[in-house]
N, C-alpha and C. Protein backbone atom coordinates (compact mmCIF):
# COMPACT_ATOMS: atom_id res chain seq x y z
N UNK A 1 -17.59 -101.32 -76.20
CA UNK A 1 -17.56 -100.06 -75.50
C UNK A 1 -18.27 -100.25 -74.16
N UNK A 2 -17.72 -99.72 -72.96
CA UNK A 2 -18.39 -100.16 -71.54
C UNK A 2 -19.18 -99.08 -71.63
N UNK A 3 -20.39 -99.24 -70.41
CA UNK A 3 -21.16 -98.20 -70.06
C UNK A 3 -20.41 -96.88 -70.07
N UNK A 4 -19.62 -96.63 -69.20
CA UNK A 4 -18.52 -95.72 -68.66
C UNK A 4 -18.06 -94.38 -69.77
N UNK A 5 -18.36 -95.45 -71.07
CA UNK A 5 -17.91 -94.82 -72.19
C UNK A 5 -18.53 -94.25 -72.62
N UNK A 6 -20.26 -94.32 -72.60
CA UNK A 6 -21.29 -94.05 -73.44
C UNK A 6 -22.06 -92.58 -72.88
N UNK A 7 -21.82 -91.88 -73.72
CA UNK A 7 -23.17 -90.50 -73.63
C UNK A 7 -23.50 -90.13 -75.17
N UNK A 8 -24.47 -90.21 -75.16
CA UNK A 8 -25.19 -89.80 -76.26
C UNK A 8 -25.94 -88.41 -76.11
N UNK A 9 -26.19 -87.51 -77.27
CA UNK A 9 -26.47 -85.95 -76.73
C UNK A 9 -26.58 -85.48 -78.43
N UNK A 10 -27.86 -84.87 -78.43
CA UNK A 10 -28.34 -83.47 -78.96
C UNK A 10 -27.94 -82.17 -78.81
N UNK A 11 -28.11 -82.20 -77.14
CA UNK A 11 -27.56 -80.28 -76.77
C UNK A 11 -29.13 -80.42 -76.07
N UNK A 12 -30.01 -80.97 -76.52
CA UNK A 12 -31.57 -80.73 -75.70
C UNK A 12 -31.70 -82.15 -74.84
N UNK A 13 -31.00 -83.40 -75.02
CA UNK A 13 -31.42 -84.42 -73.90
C UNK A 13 -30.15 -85.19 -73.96
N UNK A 14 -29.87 -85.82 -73.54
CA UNK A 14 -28.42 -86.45 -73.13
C UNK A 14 -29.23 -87.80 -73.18
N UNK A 15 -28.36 -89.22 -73.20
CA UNK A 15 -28.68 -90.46 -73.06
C UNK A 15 -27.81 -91.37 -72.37
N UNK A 16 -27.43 -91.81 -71.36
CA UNK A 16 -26.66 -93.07 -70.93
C UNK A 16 -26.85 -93.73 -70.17
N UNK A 17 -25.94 -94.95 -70.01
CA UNK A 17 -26.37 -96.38 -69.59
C UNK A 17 -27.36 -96.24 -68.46
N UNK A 18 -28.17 -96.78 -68.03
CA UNK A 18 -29.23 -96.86 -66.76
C UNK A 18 -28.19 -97.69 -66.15
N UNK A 19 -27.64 -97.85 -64.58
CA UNK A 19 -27.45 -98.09 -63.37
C UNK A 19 -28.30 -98.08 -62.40
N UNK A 20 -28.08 -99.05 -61.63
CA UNK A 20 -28.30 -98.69 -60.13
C UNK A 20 -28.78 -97.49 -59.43
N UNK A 21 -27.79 -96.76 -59.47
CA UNK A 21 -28.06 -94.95 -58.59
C UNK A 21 -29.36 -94.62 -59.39
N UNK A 22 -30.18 -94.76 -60.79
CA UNK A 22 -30.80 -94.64 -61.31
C UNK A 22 -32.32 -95.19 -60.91
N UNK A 23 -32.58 -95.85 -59.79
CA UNK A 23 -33.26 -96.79 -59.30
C UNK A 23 -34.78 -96.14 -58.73
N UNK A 24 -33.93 -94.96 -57.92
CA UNK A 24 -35.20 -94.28 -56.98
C UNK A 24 -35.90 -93.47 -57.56
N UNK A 25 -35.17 -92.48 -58.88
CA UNK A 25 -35.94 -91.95 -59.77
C UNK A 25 -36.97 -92.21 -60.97
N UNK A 26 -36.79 -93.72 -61.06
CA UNK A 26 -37.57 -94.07 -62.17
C UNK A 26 -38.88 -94.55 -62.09
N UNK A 27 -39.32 -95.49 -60.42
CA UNK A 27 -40.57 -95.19 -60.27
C UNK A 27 -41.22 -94.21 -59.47
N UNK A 28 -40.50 -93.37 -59.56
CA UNK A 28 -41.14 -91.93 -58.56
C UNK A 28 -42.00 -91.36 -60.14
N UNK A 29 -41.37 -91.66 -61.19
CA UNK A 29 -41.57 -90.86 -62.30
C UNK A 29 -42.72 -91.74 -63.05
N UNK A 30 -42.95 -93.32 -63.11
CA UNK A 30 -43.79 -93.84 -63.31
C UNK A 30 -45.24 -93.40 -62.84
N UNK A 31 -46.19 -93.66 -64.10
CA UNK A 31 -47.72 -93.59 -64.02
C UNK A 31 -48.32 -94.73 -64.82
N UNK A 32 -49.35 -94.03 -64.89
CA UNK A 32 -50.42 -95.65 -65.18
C UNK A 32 -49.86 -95.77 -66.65
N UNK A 33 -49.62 -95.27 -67.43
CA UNK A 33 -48.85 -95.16 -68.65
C UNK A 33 -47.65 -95.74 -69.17
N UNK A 34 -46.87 -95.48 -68.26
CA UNK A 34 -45.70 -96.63 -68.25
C UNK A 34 -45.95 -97.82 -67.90
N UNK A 35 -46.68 -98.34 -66.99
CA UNK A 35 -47.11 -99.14 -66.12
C UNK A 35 -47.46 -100.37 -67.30
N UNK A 36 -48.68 -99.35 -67.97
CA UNK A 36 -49.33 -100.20 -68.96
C UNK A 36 -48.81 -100.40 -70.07
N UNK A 37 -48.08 -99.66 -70.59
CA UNK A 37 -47.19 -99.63 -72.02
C UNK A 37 -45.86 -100.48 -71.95
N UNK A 38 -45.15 -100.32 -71.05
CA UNK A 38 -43.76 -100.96 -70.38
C UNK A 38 -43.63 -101.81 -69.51
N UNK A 39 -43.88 -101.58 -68.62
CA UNK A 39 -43.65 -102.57 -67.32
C UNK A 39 -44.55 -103.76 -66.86
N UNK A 40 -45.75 -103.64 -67.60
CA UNK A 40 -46.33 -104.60 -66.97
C UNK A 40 -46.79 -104.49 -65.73
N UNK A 41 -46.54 -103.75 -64.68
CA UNK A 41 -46.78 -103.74 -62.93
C UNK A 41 -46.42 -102.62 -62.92
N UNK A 42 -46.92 -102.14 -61.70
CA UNK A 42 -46.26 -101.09 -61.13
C UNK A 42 -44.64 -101.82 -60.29
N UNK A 43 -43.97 -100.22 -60.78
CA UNK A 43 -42.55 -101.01 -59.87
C UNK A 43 -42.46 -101.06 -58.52
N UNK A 44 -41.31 -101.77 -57.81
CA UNK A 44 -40.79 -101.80 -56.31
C UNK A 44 -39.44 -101.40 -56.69
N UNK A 45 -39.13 -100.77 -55.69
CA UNK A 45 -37.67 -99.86 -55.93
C UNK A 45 -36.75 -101.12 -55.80
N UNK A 46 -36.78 -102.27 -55.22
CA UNK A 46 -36.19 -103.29 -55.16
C UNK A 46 -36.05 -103.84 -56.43
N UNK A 47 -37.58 -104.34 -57.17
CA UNK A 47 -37.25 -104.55 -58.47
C UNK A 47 -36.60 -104.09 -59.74
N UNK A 48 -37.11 -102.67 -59.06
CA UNK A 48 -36.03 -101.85 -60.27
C UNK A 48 -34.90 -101.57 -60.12
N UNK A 49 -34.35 -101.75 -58.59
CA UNK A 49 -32.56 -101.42 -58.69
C UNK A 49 -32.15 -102.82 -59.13
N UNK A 50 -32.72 -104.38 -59.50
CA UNK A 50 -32.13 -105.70 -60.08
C UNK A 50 -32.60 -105.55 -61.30
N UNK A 51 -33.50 -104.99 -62.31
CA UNK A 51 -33.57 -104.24 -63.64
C UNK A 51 -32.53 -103.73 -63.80
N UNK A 52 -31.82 -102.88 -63.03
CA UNK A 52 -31.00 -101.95 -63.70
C UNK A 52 -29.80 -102.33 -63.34
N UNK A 53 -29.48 -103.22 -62.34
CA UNK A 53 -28.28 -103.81 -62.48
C UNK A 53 -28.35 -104.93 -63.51
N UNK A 54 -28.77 -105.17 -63.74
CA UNK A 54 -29.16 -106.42 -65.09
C UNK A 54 -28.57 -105.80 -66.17
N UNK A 55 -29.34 -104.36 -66.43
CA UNK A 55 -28.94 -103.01 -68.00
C UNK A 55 -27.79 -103.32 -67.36
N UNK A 56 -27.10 -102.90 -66.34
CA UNK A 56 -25.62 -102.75 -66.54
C UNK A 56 -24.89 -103.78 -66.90
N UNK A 57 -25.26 -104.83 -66.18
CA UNK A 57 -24.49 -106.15 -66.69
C UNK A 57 -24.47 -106.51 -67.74
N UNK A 58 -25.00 -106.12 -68.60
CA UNK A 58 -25.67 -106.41 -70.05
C UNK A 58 -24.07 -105.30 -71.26
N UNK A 59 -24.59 -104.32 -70.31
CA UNK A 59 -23.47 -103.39 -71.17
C UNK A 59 -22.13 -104.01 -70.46
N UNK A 60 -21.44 -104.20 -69.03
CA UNK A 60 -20.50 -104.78 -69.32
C UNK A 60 -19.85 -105.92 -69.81
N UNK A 61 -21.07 -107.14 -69.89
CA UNK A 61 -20.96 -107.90 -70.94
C UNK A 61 -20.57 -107.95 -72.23
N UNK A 62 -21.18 -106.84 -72.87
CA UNK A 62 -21.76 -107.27 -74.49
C UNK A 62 -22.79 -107.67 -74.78
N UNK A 63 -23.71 -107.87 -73.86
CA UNK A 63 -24.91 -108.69 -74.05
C UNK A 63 -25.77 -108.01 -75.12
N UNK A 64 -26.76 -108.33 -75.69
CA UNK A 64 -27.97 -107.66 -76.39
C UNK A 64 -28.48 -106.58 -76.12
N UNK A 65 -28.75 -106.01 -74.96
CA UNK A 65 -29.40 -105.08 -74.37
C UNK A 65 -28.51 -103.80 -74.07
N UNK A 66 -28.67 -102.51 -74.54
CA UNK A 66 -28.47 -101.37 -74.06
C UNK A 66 -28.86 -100.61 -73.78
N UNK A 67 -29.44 -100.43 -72.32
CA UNK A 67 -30.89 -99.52 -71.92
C UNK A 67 -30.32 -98.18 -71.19
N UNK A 68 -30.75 -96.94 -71.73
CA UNK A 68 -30.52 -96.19 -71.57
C UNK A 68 -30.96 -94.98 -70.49
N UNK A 69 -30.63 -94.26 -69.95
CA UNK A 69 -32.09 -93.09 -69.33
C UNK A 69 -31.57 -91.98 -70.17
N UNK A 70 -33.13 -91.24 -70.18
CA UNK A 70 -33.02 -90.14 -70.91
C UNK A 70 -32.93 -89.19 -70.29
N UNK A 71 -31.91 -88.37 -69.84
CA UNK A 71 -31.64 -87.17 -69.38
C UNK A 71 -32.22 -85.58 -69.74
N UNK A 72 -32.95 -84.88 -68.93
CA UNK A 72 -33.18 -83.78 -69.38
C UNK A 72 -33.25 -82.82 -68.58
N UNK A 73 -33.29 -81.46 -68.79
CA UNK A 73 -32.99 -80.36 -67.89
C UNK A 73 -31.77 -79.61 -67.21
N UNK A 74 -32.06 -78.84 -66.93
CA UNK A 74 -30.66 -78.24 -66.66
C UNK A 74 -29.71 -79.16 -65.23
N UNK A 75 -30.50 -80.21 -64.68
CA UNK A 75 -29.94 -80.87 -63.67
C UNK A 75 -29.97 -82.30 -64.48
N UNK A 76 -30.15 -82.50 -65.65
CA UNK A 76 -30.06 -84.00 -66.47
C UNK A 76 -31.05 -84.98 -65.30
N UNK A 77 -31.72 -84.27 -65.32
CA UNK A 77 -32.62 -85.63 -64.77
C UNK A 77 -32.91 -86.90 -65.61
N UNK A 78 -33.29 -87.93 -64.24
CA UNK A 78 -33.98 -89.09 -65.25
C UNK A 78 -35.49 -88.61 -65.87
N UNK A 79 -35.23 -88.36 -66.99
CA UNK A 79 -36.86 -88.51 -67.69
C UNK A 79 -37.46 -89.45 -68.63
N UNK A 80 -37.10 -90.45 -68.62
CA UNK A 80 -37.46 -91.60 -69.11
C UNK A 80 -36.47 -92.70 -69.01
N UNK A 81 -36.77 -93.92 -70.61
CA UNK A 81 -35.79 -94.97 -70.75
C UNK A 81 -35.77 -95.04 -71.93
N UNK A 82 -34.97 -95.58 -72.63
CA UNK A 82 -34.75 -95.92 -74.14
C UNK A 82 -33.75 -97.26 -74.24
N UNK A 83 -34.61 -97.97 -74.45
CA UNK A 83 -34.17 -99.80 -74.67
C UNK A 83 -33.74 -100.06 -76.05
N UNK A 84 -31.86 -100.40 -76.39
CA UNK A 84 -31.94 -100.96 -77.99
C UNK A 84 -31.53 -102.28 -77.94
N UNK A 85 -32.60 -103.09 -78.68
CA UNK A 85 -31.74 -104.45 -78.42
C UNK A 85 -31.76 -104.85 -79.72
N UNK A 86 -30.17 -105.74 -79.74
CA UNK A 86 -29.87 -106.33 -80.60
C UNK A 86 -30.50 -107.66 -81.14
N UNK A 87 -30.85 -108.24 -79.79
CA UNK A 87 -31.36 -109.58 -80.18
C UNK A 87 -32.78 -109.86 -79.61
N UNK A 88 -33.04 -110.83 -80.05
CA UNK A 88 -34.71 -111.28 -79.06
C UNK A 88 -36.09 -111.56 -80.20
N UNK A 89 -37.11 -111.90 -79.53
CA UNK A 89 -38.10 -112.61 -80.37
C UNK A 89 -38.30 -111.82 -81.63
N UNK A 90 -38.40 -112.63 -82.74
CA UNK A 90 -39.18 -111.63 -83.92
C UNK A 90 -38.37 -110.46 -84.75
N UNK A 91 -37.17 -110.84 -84.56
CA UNK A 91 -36.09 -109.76 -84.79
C UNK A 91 -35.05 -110.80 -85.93
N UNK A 92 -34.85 -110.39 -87.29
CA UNK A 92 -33.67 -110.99 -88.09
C UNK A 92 -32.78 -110.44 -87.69
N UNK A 93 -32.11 -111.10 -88.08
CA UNK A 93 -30.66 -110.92 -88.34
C UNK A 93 -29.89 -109.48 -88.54
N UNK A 94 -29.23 -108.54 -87.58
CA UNK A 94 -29.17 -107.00 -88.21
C UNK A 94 -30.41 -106.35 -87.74
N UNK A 95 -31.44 -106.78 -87.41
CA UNK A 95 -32.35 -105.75 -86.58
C UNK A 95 -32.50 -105.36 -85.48
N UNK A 96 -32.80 -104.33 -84.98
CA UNK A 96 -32.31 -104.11 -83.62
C UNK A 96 -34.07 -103.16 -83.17
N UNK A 97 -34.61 -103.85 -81.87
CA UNK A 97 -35.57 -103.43 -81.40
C UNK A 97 -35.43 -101.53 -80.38
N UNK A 98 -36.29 -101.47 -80.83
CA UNK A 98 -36.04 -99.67 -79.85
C UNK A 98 -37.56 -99.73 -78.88
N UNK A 99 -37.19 -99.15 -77.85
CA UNK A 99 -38.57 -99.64 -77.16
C UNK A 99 -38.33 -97.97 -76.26
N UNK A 100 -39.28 -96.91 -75.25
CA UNK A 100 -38.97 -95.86 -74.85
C UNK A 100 -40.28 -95.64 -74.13
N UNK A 101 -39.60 -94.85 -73.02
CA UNK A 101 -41.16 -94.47 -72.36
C UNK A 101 -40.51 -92.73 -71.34
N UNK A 102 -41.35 -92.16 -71.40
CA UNK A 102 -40.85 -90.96 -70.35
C UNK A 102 -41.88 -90.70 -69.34
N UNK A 103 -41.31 -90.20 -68.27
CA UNK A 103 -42.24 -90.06 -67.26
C UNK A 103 -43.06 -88.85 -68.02
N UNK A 104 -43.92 -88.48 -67.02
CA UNK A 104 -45.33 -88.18 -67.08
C UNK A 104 -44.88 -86.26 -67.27
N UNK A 105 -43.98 -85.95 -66.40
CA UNK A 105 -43.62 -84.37 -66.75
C UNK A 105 -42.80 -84.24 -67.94
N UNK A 106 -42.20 -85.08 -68.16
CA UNK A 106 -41.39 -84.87 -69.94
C UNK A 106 -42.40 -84.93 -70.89
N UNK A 107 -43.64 -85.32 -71.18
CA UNK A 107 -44.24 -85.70 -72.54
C UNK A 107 -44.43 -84.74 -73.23
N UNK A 108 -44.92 -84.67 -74.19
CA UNK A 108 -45.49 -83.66 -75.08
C UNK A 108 -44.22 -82.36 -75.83
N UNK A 109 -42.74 -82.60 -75.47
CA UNK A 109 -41.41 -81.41 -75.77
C UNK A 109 -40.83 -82.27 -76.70
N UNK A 110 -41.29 -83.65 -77.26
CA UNK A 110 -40.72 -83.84 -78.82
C UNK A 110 -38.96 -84.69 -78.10
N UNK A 111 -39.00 -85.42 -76.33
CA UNK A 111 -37.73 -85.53 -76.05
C UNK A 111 -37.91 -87.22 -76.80
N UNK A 112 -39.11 -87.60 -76.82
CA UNK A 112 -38.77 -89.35 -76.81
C UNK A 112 -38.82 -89.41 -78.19
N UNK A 113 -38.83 -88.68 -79.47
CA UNK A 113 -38.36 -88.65 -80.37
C UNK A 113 -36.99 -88.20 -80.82
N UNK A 114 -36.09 -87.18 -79.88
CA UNK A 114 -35.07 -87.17 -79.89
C UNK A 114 -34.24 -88.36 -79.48
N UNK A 115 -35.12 -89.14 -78.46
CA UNK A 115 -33.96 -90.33 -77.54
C UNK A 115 -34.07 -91.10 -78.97
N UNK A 116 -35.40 -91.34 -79.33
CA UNK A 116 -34.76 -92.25 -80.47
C UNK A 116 -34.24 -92.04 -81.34
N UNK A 117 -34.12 -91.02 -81.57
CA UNK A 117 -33.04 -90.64 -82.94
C UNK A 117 -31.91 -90.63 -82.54
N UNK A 118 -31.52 -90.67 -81.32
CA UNK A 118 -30.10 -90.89 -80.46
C UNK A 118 -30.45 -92.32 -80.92
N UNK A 119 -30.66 -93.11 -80.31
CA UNK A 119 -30.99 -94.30 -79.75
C UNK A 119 -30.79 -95.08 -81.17
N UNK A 120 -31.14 -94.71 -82.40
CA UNK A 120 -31.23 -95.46 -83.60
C UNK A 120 -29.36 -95.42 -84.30
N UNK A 121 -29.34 -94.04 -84.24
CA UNK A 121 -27.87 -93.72 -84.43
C UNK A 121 -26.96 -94.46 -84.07
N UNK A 122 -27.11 -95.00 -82.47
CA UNK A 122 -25.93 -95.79 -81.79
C UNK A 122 -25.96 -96.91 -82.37
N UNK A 123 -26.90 -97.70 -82.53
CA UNK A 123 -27.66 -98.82 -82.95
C UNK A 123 -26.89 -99.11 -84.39
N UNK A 124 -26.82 -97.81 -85.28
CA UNK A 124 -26.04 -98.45 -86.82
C UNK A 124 -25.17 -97.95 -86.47
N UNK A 125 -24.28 -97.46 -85.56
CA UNK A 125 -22.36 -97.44 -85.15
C UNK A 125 -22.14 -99.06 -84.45
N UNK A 126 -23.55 -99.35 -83.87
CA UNK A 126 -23.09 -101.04 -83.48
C UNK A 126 -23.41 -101.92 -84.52
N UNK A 127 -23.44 -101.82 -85.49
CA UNK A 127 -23.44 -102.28 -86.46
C UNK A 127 -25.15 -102.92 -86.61
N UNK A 128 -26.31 -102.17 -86.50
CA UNK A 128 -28.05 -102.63 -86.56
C UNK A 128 -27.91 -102.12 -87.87
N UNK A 129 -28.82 -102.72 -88.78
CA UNK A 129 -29.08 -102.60 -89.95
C UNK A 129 -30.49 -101.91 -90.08
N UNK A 130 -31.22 -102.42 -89.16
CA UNK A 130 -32.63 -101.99 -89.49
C UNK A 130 -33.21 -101.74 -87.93
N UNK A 131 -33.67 -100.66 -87.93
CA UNK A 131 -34.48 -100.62 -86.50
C UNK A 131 -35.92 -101.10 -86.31
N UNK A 132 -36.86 -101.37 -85.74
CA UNK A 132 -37.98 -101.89 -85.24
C UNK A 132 -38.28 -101.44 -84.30
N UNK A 133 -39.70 -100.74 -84.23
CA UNK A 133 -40.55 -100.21 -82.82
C UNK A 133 -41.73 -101.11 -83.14
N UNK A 134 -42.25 -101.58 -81.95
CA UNK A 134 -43.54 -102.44 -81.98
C UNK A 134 -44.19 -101.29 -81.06
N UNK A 135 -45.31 -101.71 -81.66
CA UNK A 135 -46.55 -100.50 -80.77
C UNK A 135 -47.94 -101.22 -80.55
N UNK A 136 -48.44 -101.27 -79.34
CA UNK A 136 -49.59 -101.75 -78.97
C UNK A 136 -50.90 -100.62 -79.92
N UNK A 137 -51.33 -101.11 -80.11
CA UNK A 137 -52.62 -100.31 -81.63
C UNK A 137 -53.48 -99.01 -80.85
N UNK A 138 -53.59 -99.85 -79.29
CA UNK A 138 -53.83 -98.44 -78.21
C UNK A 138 -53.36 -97.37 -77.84
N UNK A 139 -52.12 -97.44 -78.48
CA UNK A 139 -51.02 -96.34 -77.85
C UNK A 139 -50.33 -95.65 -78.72
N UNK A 140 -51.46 -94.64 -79.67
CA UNK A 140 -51.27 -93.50 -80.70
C UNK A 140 -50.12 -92.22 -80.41
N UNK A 141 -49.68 -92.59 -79.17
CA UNK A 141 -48.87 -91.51 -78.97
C UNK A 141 -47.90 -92.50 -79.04
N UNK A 142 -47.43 -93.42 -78.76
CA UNK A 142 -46.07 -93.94 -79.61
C UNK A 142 -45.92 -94.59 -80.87
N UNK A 143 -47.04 -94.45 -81.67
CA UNK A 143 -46.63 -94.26 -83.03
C UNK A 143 -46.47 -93.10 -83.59
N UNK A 144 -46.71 -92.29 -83.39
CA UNK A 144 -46.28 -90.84 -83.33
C UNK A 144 -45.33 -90.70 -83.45
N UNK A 145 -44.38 -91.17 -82.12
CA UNK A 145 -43.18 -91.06 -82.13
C UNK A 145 -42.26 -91.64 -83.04
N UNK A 146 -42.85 -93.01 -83.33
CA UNK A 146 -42.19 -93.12 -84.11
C UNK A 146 -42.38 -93.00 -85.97
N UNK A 147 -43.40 -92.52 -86.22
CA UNK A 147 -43.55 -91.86 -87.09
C UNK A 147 -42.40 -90.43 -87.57
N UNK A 148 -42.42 -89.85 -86.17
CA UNK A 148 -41.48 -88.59 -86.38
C UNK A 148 -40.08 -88.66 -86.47
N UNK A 149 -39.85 -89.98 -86.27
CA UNK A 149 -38.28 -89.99 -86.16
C UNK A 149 -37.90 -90.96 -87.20
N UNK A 150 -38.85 -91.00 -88.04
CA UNK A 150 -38.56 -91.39 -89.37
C UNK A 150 -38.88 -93.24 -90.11
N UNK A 151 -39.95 -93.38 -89.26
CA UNK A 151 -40.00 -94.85 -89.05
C UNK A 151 -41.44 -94.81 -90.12
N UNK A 152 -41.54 -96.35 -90.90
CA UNK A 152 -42.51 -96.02 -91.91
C UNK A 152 -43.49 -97.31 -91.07
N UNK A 153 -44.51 -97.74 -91.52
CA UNK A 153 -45.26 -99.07 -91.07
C UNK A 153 -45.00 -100.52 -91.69
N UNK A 154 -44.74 -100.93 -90.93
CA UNK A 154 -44.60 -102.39 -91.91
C UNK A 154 -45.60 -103.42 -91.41
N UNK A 155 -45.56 -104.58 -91.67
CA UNK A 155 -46.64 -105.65 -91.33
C UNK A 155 -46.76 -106.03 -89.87
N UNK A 156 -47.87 -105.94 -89.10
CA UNK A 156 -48.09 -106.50 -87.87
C UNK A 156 -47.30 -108.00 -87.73
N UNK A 157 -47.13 -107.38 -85.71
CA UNK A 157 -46.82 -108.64 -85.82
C UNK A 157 -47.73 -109.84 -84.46
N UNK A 158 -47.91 -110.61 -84.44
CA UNK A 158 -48.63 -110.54 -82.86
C UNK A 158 -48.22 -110.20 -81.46
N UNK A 159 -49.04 -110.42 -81.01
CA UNK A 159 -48.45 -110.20 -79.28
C UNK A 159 -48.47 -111.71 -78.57
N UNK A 160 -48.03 -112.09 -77.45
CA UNK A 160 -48.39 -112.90 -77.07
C UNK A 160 -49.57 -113.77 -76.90
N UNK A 161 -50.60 -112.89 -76.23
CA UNK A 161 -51.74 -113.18 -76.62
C UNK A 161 -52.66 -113.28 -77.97
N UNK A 162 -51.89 -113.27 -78.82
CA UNK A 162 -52.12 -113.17 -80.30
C UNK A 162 -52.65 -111.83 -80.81
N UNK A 163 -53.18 -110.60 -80.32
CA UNK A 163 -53.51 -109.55 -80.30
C UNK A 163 -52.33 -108.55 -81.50
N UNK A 164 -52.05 -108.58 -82.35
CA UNK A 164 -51.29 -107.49 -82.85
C UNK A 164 -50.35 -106.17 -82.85
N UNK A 165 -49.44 -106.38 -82.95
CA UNK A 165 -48.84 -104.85 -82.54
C UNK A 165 -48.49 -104.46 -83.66
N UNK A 166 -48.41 -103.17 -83.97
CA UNK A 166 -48.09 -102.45 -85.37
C UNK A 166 -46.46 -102.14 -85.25
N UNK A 167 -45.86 -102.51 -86.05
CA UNK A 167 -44.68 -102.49 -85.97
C UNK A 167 -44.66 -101.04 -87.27
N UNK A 168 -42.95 -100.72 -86.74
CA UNK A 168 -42.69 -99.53 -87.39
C UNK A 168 -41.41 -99.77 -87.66
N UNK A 169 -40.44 -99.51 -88.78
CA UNK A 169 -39.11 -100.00 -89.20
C UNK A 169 -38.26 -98.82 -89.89
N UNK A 170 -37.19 -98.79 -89.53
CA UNK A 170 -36.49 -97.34 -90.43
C UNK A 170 -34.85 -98.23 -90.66
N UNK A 171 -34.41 -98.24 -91.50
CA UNK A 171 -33.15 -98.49 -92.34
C UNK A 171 -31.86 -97.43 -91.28
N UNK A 172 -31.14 -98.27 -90.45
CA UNK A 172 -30.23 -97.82 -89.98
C UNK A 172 -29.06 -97.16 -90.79
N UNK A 173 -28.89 -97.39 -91.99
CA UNK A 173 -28.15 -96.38 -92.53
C UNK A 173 -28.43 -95.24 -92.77
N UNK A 174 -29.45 -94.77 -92.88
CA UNK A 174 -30.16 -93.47 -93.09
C UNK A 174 -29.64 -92.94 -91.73
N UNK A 175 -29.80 -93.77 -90.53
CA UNK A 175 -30.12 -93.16 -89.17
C UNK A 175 -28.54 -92.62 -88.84
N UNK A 176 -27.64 -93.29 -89.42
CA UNK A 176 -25.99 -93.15 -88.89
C UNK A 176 -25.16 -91.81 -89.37
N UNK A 177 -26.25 -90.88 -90.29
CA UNK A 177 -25.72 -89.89 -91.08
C UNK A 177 -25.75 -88.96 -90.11
C-alpha cells in the first residue's frame, strides 16, 4: 500500500505518512522533551525535511519503517509522530516496534494513546504479530501511554549504553479487532 493510500482515523486524530511538506511544522513543535526522548538533538529544518523524505521512501519502497504524523484539530495539524517498524535491533520475528512523541500543545487529551491504538491496528493488517514500546525508565509519561492502550510489561531490555529500557508488549491480534 503507498503512502498516498494511507489515513488512519478515530473521528478525534487522523494519522498519515510524514512527507516533506511536513518538515517546517515538526520542529517549530519540538521541545526539550522530544529532543530528549526522540531525537537525540535538537532539529534543523534541513535535517528534518531528509528524515522525512527517508519516511517517504521507506513507504514507497516497502521498507520497514512507517512513520506517521499525528493530525489534530479542526485544521489537522501536525501534532506529533508515530513510528511502526517492522524490523530492527531486538525485535523477533512478527514484532513490530511503535515509538511516538507529540509536540508540547497536544499532551495531556489522551491523542498519543489514540495514535497508538491507530498505529498498532495497522501494524496487525500488515501482518505484526506482537507490538513493542521501549521506554527510557525516566519517561513515566510514556509508559502511561502505553499502559493505556493496552500494553502489559515485559522484561527489560538494554540501551546502548547498557542502561535499560522497560519494554511494553501487546499481542497484535487483540489490536486488529
Amino acid at each position: 500500500m503507498s503512502a498516498s493510500e494511507v489515513e488512519l482515523s478515530d473521528g478525534t486524530i487522523t494519522l498519515r505518512p510524514l512527507s516533506p511538506e511536513d518538515a517546517e511544522a515538526h520542529p517549530a513543535g519540538e521541545d526539550e522533551l522530544l529532543v530528549r526522548w526522540l531525537n537525540g538533538g535538537p532539529g534543523t529544518l534541513g535535517g528534518v525535511v531528509a528524515y522525512f523524505r527517508h519516511c517517504r521512501e521507506q513507504w514507497d519502497t516497502a521498507g520497514p519503517l512507517r512513520a506517521f504524523g499525528i493530525r489534530a484539530g479542526a485544521d489537522a495539524v501536525l501534532a506529533g509522530t508515530v513510528d511502526v517498524r517492522f524490523e530492527g535491533a531486538g525485535l523477533l520475528p512478527g514484532q513490530v516496534n511503535l515509538a511516538y512523541g507529540l509536540h508540547p500543545a497536544w499532551r495531556g487529551r489522551g491523542l498519543a494513546t489514540r495514535a497508538v491504538l491507530l498505529a498498532a491496528r495497522y501494524a496487525a493488517r500488515e501482518g505484526g504479530a506482537e507490538a513493542v514500546i521501549q521506554v527510557d525508565r525516566d519517561n513515566p509519561a510514556s509508559a502511561a501511554v502505553a499502559r493505556r492502550a493496552g500494553f502489559t510489561p515485559a522484561a527489560p531490555v538494554p540501551r546502548a549504553d547498557g542502561a535499560p529500557f522497560d519494554r511494553y508488549v501487546r499481542n497484535l491480534r487483540a489490536a486488529s479487532r
